[in-house]
N, C-alpha and C. Protein backbone atom coordinates (compact mmCIF):
# COMPACT_ATOMS: atom_id res chain seq x y z
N UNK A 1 0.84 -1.18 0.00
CA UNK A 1 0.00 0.00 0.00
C UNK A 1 0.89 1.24 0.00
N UNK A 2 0.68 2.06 -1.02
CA UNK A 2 1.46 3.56 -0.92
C UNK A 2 0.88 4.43 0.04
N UNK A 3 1.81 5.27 0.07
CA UNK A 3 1.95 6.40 1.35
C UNK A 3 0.45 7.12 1.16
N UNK A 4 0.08 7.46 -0.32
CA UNK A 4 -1.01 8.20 -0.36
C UNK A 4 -2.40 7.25 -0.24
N UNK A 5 -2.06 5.85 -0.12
CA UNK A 5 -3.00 5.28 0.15
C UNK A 5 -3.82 5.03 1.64
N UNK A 6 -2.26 5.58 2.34
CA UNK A 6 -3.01 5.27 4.03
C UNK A 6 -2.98 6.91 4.51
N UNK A 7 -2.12 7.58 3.84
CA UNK A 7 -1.86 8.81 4.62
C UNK A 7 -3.69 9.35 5.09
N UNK A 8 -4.08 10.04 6.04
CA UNK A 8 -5.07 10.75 6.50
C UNK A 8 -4.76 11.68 6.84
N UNK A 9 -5.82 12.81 6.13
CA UNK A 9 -5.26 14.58 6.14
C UNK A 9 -6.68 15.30 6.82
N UNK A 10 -6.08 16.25 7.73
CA UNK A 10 -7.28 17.26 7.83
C UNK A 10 -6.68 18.57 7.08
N UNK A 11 -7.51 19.31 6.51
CA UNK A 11 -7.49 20.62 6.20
C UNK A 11 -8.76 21.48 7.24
N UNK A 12 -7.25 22.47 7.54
CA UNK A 12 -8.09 23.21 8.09
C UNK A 12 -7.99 24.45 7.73
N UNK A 13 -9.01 25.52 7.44
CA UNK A 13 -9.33 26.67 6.55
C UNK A 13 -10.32 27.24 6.92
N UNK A 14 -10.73 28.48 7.56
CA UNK A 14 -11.93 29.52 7.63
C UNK A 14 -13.00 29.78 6.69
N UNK A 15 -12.06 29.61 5.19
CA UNK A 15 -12.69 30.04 3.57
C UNK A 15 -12.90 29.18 3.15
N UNK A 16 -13.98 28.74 2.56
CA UNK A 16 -14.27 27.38 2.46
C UNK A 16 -13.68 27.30 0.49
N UNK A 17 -13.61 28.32 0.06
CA UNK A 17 -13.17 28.20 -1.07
C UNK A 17 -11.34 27.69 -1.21
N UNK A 18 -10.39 28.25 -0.10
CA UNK A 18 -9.19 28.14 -0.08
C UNK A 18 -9.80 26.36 0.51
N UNK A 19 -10.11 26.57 1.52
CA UNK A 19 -10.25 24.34 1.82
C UNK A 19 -10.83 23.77 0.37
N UNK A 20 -11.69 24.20 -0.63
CA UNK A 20 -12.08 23.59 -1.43
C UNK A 20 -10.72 23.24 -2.46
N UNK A 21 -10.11 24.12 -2.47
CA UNK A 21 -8.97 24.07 -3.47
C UNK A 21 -7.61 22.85 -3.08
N UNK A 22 -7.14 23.24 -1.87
CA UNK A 22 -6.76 22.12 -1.01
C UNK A 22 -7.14 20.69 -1.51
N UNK A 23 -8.90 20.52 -0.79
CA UNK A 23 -8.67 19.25 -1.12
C UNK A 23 -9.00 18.85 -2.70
N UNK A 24 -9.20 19.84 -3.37
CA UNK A 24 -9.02 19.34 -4.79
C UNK A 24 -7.68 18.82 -4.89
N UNK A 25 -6.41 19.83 -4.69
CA UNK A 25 -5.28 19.27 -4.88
C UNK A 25 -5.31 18.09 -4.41
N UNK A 26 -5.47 17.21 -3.21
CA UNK A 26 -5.44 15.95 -2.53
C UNK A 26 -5.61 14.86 -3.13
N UNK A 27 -6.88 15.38 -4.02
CA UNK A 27 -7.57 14.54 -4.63
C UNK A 27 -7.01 13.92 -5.56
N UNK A 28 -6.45 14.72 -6.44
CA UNK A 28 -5.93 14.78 -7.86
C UNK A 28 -4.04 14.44 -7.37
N UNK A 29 -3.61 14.21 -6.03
CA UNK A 29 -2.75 13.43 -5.57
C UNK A 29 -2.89 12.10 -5.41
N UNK A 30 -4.37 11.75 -5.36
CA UNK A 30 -4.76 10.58 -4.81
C UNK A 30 -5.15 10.38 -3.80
N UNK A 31 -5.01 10.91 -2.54
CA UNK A 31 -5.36 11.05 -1.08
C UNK A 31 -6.80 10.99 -1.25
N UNK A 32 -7.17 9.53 -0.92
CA UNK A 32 -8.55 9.60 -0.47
C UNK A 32 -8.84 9.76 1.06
N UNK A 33 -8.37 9.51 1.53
CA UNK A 33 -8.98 10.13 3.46
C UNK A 33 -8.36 11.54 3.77
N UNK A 34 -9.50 12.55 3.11
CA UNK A 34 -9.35 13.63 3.51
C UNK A 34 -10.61 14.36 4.52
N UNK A 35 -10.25 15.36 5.85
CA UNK A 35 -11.64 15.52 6.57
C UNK A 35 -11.28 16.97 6.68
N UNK A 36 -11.98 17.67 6.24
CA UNK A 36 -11.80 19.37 6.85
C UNK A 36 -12.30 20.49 7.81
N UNK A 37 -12.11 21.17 8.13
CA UNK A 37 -13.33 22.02 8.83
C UNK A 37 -12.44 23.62 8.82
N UNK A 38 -13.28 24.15 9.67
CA UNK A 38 -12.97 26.18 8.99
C UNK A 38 -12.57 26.41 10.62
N UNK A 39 -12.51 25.51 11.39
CA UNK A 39 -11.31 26.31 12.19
C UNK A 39 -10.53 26.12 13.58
N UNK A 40 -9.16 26.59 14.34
CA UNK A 40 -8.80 25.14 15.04
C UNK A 40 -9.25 25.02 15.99
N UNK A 41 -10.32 25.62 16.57
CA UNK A 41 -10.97 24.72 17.80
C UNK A 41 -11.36 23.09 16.90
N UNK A 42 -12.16 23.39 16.16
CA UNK A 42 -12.99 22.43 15.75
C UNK A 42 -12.12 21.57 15.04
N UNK A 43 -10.52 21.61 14.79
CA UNK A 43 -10.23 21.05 14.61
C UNK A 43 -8.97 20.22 15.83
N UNK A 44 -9.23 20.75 16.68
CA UNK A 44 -8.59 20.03 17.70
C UNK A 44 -9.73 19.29 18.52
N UNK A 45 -10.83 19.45 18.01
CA UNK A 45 -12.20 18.49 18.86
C UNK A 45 -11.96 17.74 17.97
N UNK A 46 -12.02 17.56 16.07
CA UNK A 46 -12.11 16.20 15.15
C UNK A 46 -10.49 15.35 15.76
N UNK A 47 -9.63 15.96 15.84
CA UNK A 47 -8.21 15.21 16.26
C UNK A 47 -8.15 14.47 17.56
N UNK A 48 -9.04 15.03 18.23
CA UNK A 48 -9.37 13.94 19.65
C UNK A 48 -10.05 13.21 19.63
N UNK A 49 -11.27 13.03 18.27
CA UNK A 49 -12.01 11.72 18.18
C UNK A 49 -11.31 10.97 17.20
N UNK A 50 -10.87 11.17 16.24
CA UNK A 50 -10.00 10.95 14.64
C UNK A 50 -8.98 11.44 14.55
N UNK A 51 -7.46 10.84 14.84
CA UNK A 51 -6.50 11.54 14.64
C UNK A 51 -6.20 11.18 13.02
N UNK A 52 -5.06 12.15 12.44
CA UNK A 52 -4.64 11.61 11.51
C UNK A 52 -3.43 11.92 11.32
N UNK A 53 -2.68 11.92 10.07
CA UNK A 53 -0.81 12.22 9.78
C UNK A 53 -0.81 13.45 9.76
N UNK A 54 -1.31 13.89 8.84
CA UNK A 54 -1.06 15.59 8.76
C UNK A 54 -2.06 16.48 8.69
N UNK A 55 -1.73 17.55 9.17
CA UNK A 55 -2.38 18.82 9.09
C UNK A 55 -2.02 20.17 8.39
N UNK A 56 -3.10 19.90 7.29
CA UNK A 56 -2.65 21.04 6.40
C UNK A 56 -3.68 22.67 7.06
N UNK A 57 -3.18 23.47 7.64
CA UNK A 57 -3.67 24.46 7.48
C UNK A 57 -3.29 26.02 7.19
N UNK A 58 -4.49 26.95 7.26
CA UNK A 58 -4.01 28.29 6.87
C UNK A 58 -3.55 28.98 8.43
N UNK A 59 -3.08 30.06 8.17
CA UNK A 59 -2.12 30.74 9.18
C UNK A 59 -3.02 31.43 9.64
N UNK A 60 -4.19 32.36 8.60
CA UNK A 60 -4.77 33.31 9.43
C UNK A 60 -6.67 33.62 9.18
N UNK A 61 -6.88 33.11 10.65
CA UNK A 61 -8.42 32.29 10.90
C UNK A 61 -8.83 33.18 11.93
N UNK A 62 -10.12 33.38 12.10
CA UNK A 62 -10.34 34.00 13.42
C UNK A 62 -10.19 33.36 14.87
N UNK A 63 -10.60 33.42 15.59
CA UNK A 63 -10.14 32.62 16.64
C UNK A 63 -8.46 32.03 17.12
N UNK A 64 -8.41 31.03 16.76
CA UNK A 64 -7.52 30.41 16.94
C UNK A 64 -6.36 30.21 15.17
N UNK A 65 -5.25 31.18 15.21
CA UNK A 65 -4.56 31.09 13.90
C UNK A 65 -3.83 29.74 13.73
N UNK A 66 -3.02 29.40 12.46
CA UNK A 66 -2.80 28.39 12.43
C UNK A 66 -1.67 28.09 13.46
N UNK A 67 -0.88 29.52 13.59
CA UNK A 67 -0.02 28.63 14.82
C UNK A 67 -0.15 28.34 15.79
N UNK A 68 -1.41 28.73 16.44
CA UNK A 68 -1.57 28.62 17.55
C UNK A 68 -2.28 26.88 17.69
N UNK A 69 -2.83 26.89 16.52
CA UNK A 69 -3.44 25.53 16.43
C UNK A 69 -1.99 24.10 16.46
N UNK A 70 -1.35 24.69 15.95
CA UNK A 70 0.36 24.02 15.93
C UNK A 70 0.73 23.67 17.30
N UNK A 71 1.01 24.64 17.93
CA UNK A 71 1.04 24.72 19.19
C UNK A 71 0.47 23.79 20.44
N UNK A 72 -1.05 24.18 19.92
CA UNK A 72 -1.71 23.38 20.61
C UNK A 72 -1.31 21.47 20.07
N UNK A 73 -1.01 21.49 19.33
CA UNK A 73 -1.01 19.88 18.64
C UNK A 73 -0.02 19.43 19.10
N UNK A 74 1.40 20.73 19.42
CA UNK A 74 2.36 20.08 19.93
C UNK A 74 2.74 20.21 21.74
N UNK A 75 1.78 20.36 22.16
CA UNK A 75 1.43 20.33 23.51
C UNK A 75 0.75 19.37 24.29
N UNK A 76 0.33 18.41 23.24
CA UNK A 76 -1.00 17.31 23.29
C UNK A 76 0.35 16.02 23.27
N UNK A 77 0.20 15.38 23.93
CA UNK A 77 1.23 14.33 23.62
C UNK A 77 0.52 13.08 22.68
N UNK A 78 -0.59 13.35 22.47
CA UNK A 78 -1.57 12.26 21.27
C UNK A 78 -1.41 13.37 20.21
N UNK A 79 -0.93 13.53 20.21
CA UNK A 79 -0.80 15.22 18.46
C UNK A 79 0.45 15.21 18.26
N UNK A 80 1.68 15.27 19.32
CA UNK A 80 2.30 16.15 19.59
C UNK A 80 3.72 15.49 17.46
N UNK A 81 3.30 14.30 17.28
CA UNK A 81 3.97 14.07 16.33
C UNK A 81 3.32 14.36 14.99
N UNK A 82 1.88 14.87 14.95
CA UNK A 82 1.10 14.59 13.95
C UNK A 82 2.09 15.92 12.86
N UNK A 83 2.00 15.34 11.52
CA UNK A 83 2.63 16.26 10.50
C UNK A 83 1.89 17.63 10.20
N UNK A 84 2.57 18.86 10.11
CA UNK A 84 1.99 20.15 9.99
C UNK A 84 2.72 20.98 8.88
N UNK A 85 1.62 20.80 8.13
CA UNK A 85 2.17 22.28 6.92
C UNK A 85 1.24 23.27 6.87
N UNK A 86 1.80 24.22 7.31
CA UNK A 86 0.88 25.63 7.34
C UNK A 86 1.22 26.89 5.85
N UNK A 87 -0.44 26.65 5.45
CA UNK A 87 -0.10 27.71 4.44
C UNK A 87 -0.50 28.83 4.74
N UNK A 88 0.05 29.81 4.19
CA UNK A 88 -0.56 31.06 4.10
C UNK A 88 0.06 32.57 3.01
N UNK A 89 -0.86 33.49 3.17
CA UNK A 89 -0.77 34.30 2.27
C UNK A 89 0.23 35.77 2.63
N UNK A 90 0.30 35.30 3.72
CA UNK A 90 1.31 36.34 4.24
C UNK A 90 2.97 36.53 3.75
N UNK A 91 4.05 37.33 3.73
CA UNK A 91 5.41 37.17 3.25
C UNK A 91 6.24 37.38 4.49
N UNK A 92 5.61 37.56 5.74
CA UNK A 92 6.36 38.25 6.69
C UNK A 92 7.35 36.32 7.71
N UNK A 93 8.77 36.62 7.42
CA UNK A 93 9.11 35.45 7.93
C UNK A 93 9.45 35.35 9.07
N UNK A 94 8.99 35.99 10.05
CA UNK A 94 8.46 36.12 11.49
C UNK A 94 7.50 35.23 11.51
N UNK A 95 6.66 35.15 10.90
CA UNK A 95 5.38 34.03 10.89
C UNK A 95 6.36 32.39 11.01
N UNK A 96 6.66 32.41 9.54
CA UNK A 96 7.61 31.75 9.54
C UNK A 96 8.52 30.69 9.82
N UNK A 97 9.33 31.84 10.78
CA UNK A 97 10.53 31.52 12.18
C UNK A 97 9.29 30.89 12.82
N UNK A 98 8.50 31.81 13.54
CA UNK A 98 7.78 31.14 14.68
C UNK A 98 7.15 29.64 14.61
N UNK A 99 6.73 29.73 13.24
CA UNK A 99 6.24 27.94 13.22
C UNK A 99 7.22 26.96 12.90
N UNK A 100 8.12 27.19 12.71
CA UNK A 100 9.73 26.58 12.85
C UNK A 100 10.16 26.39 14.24
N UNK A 101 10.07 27.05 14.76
CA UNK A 101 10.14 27.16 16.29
C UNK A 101 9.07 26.38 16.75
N UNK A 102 8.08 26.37 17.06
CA UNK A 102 7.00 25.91 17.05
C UNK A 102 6.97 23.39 16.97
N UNK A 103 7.52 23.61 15.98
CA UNK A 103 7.79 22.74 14.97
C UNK A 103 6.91 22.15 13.85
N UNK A 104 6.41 22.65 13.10
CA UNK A 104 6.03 23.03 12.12
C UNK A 104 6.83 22.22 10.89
N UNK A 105 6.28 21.39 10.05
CA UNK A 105 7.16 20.25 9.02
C UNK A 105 7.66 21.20 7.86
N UNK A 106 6.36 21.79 7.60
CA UNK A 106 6.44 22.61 6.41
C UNK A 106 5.70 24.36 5.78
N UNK A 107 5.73 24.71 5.09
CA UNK A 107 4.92 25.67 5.05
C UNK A 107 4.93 26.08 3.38
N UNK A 108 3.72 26.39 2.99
CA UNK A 108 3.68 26.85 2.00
C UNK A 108 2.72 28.05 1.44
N UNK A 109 3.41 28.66 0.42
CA UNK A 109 2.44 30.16 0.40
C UNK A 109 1.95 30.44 -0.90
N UNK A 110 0.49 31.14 -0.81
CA UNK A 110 -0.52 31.48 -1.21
C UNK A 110 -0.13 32.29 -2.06
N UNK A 111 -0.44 31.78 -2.96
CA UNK A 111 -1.12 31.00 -4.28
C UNK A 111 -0.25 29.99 -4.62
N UNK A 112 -0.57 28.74 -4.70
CA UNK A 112 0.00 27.55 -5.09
C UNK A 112 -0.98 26.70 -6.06
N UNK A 113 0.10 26.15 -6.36
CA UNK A 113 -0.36 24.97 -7.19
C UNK A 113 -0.61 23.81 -6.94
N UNK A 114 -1.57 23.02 -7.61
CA UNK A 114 -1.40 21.32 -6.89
C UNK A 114 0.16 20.94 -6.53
N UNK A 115 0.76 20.95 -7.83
CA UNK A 115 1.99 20.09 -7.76
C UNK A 115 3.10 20.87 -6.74
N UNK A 116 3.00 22.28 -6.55
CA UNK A 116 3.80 23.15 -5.54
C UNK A 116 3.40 22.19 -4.11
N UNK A 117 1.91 22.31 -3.93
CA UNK A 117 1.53 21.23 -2.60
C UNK A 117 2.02 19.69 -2.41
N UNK A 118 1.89 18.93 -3.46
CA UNK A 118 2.55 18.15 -3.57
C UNK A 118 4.05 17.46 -3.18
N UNK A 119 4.62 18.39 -3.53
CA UNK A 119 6.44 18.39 -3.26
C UNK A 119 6.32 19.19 -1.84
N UNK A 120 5.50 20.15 -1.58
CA UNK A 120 5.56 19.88 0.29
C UNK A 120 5.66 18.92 1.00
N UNK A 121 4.29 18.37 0.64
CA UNK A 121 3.80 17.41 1.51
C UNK A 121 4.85 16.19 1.44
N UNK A 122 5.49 15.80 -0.07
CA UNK A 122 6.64 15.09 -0.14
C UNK A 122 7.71 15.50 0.67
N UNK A 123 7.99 16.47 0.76
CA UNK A 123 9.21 16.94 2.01
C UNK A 123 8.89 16.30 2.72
N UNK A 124 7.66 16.07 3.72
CA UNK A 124 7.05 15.84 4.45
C UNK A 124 7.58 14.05 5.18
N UNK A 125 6.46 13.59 4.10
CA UNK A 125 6.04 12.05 4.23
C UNK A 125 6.65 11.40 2.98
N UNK A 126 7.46 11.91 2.14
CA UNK A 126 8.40 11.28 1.32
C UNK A 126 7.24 11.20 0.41
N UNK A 127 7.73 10.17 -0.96
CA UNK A 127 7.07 9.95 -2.51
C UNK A 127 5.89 9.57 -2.22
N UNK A 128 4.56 10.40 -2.94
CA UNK A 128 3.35 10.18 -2.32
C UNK A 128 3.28 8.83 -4.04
């Protein structure tokens, strides 16, 4: 079984048009177990019933931003390994640093392409 066959992804996104695009890319990777929602409370309630490998989300959500959602995942000792690529539309690498710090797998920025997402997530979890 390939990597993209077991891998399980949440996307998490406020805009339901930026999550729609996401998991199009996924799709068209092959990743069939994909689950999303618009934001990280609600996505640290789906990760305590359903964990999964990675977490793709955006940086800037109301409530809770993506790093803080990072944070929280890596504070959880049932999270604390789960994979994290945070995208976003911002250029400032203060953001950045901090989810590097943080520990944070990957990050990628707004506007991308499937195949740009792709070779992330490969950084990631190796040849999907």
């Amino acid at each position: 079984m390939s990597t993209k066959d077991m891998l399980r992804v949440l996307v998490v996104d406020d805009m339901s048009t930026s999550r729609g695009l996401i998991i199009q890319a996924l799709e068209w990777m092959g990743i069939a177990s994909i689950d999303h929602c618009g934001d990280g409370q609600e996505a640290l309630q789906k990760l305590s019933v359903s964990p999964v490998h990675m977490v793709i989300s955006d940086y800037n959500m109301p409530g809770m931003d993506g790093l803080h959602l990072l944070h929280s995942l890596r504070s959880n000792q049932r999270t604390e390994k789960t994979g994290f690529i945070l995208i976003t539309g911002t250029t400032d690498n203060a953001i950045i640093d901090k989810g590097k710090q943080l520990g944070m797998n990957n990050f990628l920025k707004k506007p991308f392409s499937p195949t740009a997402l792709k070779a992330c997530i490969e950084r990631v979890v190796g040849p999907l």
